[in-house]
PDB file of N, CA and C in Angstrom:
ATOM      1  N   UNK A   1      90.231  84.476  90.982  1.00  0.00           N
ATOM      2  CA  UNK A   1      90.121  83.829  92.267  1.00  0.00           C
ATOM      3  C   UNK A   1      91.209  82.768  92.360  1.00  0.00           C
ATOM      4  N   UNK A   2      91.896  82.852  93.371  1.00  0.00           N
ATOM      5  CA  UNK A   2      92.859  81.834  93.609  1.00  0.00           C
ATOM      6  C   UNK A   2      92.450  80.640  93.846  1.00  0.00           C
ATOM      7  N   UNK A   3      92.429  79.267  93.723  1.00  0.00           N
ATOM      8  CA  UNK A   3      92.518  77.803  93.500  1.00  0.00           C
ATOM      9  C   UNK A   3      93.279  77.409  94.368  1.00  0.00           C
ATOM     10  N   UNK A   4      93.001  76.676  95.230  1.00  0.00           N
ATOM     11  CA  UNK A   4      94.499  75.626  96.241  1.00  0.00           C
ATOM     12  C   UNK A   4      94.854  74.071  95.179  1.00  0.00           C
ATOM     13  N   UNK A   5      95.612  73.637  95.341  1.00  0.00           N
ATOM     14  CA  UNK A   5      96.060  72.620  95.298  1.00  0.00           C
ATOM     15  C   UNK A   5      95.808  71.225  95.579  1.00  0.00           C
ATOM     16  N   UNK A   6      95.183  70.610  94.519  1.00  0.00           N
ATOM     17  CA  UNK A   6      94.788  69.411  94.937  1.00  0.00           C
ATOM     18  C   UNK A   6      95.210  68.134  94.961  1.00  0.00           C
ATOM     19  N   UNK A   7      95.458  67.078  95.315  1.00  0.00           N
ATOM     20  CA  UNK A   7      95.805  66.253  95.441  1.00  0.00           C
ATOM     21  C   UNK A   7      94.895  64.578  96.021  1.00  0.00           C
ATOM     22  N   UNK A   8      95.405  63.522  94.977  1.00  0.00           N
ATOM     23  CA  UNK A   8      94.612  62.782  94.690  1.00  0.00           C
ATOM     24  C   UNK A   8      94.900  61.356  95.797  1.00  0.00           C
ATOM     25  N   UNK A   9      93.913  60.804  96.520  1.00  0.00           N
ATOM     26  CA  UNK A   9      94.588  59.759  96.793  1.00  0.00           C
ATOM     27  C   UNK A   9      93.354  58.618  96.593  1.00  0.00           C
ATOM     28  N   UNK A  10      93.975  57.236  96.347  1.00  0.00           N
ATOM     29  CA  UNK A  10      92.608  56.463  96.172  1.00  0.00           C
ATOM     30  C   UNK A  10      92.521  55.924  97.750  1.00  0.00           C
ATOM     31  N   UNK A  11      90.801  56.256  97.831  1.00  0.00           N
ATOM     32  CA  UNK A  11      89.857  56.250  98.994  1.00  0.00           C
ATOM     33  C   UNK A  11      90.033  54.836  98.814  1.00  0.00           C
ATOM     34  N   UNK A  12      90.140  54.122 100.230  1.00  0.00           N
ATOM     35  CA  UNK A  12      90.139  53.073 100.653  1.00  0.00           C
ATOM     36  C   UNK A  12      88.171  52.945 100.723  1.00  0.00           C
ATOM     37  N   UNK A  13      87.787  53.498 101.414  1.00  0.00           N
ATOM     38  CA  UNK A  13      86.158  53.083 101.361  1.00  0.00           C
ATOM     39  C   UNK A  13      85.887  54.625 101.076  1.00  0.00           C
ATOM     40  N   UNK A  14      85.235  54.705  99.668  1.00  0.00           N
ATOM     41  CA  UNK A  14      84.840  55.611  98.949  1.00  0.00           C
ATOM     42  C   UNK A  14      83.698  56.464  99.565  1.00  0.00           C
ATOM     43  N   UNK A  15      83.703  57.904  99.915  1.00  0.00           N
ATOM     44  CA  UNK A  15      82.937  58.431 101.143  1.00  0.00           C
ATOM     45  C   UNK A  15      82.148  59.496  99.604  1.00  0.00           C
ATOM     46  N   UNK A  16      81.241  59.598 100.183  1.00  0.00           N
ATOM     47  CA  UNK A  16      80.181  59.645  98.823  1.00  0.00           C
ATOM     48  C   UNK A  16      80.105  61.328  98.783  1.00  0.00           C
ATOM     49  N   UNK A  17      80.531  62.051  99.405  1.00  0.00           N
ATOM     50  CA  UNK A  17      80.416  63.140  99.740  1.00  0.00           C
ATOM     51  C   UNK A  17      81.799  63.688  99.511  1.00  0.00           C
ATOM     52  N   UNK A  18      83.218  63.126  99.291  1.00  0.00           N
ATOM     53  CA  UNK A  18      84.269  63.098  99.397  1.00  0.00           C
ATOM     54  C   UNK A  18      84.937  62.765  98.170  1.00  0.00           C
ATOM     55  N   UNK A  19      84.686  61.974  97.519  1.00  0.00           N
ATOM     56  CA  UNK A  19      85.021  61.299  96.591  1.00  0.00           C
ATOM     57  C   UNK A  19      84.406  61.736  94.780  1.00  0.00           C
ATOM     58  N   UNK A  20      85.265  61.617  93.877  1.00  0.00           N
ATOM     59  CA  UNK A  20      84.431  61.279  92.577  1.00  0.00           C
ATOM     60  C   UNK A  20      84.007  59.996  92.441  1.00  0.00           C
ATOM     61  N   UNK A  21      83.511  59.800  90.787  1.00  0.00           N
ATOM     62  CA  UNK A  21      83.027  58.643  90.836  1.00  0.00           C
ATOM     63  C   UNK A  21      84.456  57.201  90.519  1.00  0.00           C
ATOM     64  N   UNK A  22      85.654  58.068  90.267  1.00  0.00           N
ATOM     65  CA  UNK A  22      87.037  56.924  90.179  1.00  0.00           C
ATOM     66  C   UNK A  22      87.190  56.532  91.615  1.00  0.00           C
ATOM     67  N   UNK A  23      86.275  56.630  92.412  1.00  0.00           N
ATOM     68  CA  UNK A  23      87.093  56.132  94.146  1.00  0.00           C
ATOM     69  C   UNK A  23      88.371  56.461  94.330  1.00  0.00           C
ATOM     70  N   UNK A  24      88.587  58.031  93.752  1.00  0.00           N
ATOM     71  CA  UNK A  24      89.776  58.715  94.218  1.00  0.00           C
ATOM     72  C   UNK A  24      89.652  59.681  95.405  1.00  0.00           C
ATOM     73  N   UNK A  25      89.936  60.094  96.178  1.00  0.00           N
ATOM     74  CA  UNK A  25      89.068  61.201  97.272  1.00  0.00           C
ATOM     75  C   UNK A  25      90.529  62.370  97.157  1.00  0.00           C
ATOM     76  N   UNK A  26      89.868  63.641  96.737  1.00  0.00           N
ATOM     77  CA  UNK A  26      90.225  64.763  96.635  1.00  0.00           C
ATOM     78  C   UNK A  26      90.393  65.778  97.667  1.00  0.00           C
ATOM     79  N   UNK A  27      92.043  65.749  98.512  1.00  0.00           N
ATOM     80  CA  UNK A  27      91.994  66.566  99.539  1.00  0.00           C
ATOM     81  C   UNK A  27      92.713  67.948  98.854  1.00  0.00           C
ATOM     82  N   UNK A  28      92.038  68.769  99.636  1.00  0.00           N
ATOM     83  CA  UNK A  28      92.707  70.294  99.548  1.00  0.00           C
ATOM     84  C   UNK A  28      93.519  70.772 100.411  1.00  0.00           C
ATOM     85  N   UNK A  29      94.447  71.393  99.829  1.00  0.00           N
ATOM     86  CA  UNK A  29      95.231  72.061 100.960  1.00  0.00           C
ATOM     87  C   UNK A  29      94.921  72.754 101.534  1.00  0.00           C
ATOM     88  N   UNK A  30      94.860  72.837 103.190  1.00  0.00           N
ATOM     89  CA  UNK A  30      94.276  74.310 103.960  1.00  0.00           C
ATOM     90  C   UNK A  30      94.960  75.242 103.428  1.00  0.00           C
ATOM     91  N   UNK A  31      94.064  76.319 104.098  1.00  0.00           N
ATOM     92  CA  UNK A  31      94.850  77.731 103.854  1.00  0.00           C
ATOM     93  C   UNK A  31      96.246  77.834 104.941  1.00  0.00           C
ATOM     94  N   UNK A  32      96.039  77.170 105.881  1.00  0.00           N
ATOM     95  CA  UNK A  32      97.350  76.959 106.749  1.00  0.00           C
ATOM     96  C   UNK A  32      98.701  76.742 106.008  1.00  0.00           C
ATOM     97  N   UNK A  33      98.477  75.613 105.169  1.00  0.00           N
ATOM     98  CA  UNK A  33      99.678  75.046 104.368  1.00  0.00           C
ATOM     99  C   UNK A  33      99.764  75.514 103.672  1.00  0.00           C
ATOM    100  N   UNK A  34      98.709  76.676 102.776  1.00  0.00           N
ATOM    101  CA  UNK A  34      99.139  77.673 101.696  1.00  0.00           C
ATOM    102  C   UNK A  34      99.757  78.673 101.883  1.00  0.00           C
ATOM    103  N   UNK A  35      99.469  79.085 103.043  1.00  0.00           N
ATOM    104  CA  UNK A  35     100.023  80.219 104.269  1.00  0.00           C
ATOM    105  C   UNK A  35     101.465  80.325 104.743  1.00  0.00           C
ATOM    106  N   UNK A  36     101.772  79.067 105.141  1.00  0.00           N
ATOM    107  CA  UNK A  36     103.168  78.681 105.393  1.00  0.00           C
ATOM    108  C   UNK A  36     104.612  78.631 104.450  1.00  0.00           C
ATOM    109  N   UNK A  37     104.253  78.486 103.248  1.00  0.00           N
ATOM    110  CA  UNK A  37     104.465  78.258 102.118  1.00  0.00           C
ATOM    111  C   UNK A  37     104.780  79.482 101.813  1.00  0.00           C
ATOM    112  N   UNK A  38     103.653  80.657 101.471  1.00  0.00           N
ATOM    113  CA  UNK A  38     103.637  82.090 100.910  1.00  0.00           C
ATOM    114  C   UNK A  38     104.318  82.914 102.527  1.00  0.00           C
ATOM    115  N   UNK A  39     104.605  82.265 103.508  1.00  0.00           N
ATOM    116  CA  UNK A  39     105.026  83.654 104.254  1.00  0.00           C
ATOM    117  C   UNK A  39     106.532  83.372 104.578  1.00  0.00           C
ATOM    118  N   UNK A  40     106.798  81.668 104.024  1.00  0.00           N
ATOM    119  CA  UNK A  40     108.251  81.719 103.831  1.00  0.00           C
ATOM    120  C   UNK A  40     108.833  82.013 102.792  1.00  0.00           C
ATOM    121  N   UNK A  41     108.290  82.137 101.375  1.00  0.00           N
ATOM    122  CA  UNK A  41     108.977  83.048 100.521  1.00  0.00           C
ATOM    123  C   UNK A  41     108.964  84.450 100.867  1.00  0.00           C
ATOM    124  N   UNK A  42     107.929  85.277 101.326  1.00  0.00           N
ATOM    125  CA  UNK A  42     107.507  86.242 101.543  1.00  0.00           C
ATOM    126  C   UNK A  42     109.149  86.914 102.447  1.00  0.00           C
ATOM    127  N   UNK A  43     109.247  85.698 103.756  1.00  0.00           N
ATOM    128  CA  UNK A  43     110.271  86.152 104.899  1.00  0.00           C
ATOM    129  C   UNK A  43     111.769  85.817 104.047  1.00  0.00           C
ATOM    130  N   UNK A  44     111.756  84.979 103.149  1.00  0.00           N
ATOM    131  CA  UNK A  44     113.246  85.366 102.118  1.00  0.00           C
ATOM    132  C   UNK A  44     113.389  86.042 101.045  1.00  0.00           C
ATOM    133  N   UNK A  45     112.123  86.155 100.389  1.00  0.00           N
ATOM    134  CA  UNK A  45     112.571  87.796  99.616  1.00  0.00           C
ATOM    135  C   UNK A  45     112.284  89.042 100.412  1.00  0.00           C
ATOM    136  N   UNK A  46     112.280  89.113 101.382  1.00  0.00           N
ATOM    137  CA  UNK A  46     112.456  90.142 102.641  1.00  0.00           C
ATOM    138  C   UNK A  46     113.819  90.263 102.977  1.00  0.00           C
ATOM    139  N   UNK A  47     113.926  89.247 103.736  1.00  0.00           N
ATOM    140  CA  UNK A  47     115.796  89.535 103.826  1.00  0.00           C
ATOM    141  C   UNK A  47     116.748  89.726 102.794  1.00  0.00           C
ATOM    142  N   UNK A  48     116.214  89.289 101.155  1.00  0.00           N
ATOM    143  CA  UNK A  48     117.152  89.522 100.600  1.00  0.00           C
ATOM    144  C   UNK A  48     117.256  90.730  99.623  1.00  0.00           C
ATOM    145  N   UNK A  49     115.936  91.481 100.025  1.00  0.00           N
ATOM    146  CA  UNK A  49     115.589  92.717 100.243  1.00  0.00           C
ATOM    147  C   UNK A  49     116.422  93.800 100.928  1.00  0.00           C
ATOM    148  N   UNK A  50     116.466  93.559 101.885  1.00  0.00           N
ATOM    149  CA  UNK A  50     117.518  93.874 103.177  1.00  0.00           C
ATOM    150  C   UNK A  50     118.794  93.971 102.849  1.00  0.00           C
ATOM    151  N   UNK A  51     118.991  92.928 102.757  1.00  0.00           N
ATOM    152  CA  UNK A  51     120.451  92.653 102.215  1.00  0.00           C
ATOM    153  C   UNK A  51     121.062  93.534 101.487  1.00  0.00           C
ATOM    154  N   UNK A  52     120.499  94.250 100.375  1.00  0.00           N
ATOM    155  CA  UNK A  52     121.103  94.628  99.200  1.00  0.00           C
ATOM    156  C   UNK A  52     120.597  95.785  99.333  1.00  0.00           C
ATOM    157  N   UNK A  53     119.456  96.277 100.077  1.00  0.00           N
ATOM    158  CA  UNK A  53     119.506  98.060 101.016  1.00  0.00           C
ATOM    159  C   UNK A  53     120.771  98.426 101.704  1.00  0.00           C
ATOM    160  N   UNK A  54     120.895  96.957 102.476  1.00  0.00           N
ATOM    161  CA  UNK A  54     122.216  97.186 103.739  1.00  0.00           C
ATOM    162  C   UNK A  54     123.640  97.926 102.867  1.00  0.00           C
ATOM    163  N   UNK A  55     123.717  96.876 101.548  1.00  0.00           N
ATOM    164  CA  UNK A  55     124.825  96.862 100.785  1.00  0.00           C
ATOM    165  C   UNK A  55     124.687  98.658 100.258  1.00  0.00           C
ATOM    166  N   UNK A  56     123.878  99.288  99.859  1.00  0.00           N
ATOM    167  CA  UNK A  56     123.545 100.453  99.738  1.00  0.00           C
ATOM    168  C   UNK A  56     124.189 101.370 100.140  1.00  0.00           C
ATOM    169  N   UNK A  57     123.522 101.412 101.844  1.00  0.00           N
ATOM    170  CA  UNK A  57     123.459 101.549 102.432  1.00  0.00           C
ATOM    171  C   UNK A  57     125.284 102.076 102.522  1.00  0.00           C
ATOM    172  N   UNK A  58     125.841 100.630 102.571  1.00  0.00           N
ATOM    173  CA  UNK A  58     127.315 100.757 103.193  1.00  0.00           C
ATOM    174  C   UNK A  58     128.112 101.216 101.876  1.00  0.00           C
ATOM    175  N   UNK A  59     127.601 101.362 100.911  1.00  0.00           N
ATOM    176  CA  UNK A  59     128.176 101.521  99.846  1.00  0.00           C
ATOM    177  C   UNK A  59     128.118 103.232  99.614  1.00  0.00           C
ATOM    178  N   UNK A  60     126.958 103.929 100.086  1.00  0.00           N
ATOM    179  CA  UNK A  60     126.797 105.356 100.491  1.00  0.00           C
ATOM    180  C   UNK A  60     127.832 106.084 100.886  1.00  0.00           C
ATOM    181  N   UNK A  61     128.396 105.331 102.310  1.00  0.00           N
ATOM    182  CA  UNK A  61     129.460 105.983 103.103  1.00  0.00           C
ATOM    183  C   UNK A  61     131.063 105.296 102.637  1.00  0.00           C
ATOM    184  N   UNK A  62     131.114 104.759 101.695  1.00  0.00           N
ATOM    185  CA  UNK A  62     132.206 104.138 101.517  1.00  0.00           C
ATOM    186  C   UNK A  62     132.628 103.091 102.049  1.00  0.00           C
ATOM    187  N   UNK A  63     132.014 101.785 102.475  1.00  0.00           N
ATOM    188  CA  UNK A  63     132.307 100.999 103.245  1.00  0.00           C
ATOM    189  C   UNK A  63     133.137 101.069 103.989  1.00  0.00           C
ATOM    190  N   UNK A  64     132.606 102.540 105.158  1.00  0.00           N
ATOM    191  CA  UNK A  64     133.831 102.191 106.509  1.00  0.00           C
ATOM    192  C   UNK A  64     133.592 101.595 107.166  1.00  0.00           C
ATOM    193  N   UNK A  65     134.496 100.397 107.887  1.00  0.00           N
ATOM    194  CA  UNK A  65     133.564  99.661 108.474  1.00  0.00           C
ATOM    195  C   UNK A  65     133.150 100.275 109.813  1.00  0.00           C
ATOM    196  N   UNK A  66     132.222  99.313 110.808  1.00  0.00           N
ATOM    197  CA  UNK A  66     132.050  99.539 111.982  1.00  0.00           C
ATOM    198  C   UNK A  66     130.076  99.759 112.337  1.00  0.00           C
ATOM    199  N   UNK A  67     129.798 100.162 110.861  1.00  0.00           N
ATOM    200  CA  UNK A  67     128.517 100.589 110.867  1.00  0.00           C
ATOM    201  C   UNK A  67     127.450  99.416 110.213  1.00  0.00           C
ATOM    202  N   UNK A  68     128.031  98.400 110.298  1.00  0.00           N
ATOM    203  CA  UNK A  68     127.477  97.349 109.713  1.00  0.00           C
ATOM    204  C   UNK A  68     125.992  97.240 109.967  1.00  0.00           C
ATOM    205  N   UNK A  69     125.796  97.524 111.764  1.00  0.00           N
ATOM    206  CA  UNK A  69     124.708  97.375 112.296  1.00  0.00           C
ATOM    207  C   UNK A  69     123.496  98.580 111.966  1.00  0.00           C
ATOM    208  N   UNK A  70     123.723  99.543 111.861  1.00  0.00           N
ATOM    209  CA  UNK A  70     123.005 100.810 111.132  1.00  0.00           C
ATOM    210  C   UNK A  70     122.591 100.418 110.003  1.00  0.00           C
ATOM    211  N   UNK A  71     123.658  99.810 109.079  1.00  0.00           N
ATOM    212  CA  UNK A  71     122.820 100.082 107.837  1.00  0.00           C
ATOM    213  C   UNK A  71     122.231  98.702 107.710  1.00  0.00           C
ATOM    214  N   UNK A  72     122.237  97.798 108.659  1.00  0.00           N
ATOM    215  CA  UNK A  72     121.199  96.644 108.483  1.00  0.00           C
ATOM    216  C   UNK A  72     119.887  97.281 108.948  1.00  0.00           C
ATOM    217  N   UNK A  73     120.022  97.846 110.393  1.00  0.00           N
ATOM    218  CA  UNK A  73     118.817  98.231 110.925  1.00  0.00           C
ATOM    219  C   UNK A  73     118.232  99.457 109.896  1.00  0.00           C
ATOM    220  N   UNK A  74     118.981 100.336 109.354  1.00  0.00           N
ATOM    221  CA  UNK A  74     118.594 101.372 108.234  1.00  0.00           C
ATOM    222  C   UNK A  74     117.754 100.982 107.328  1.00  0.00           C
ATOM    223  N   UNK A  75     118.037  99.714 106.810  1.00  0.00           N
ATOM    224  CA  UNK A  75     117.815  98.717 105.277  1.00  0.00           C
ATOM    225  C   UNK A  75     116.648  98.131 105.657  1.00  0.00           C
ATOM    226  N   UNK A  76     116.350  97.426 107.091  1.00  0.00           N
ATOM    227  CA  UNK A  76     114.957  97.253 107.070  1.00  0.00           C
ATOM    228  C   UNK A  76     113.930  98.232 107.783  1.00  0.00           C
ATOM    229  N   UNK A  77     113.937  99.110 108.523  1.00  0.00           N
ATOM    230  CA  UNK A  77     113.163 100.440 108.369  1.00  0.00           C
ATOM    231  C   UNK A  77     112.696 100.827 107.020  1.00  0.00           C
ATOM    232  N   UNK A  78     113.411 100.823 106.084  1.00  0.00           N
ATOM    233  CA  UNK A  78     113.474 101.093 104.508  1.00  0.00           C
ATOM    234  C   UNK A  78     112.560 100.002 103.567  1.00  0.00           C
ATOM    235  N   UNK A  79     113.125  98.969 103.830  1.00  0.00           N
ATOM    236  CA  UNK A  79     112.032  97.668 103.151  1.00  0.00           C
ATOM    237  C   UNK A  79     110.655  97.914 104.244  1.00  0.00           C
ATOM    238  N   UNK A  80     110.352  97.882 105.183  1.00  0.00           N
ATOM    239  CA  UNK A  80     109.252  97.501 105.760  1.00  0.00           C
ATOM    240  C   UNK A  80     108.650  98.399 105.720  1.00  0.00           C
ATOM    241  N   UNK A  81     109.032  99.909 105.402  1.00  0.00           N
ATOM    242  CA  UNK A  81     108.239 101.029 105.046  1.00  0.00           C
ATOM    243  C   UNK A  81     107.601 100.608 103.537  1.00  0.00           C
ATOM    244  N   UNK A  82     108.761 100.254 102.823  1.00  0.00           N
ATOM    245  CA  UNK A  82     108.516  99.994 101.026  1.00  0.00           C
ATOM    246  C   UNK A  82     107.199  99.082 101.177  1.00  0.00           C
ATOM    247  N   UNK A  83     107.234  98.047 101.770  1.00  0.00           N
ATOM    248  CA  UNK A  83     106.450  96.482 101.652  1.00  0.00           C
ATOM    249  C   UNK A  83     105.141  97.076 102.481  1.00  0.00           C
ATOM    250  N   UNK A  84     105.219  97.830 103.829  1.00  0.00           N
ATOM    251  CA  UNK A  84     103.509  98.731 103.993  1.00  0.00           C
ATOM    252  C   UNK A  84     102.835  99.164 103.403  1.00  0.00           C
ATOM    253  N   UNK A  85     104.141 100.430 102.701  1.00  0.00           N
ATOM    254  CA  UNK A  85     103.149 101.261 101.309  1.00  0.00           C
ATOM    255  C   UNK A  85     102.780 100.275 100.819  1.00  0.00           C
ATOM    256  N   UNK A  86     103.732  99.294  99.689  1.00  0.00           N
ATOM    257  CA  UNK A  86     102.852  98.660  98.917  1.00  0.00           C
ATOM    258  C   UNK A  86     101.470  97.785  99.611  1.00  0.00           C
ATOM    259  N   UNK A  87     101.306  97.157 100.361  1.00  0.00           N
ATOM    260  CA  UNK A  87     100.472  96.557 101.046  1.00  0.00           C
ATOM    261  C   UNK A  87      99.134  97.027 100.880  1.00  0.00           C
ATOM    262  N   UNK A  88      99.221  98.740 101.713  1.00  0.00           N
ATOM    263  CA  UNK A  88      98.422  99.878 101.725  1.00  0.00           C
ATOM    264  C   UNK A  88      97.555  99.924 100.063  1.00  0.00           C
ATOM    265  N   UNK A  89      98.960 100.236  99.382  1.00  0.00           N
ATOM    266  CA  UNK A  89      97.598 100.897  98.162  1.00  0.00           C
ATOM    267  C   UNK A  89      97.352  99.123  97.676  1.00  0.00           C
ATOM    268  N   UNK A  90      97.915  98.609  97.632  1.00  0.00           N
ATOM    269  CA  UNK A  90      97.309  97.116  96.867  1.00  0.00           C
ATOM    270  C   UNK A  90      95.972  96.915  97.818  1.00  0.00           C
ATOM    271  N   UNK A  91      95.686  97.100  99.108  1.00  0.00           N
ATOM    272  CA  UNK A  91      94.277  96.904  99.609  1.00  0.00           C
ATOM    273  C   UNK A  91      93.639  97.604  99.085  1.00  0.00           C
ATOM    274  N   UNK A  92      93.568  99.155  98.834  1.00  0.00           N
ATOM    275  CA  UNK A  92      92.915 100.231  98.281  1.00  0.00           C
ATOM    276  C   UNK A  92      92.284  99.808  97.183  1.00  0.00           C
TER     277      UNK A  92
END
């Protein structure tokens, strides 16, 4: 089971429900801020995912240029198929 992140601050007026007994009060991170966090690594090892399909990609046809835009759009058709499947059976 995953755990968030805690962090300590000392409670100005110690809330009894909130607090240990050091009059430190223990906030958690939402899942919002855990969220934000995991879907911006998530959105840069994505592109740099991409990236190096694209390079593939252009490396296939011999880097002629002109097709730059294909094999970007190629490269993520390709990752976002890869990153579904996986998605798919990891729910399974």
């Amino acid at each position: 089971m995953k755990t968030g992140t805690l962090t300590l601050r000392k409670a100005v007026k110690p809330a009894a429900e909130k607090s240990n007994t050091t009059g430190y009060r223990i906030k958690r991170k939402t899942n919002k801020q855990r969220s934000s966090v995991s879907s911006e690594a998530f959105a840069t090892e994505r592109h740099r995912m991409i990236e190096e399909s694209a390079y593939h990609h252009a490396e296939k046809r011999g880097f002629q240029p002109g097709h730059e835009m294909q094999d970007w759009l190629a490269a993520e058709k390709d990752i976002d198929s890869h990153l579904g499947n996986a998605a798919n059976s990891a729910s399974s």
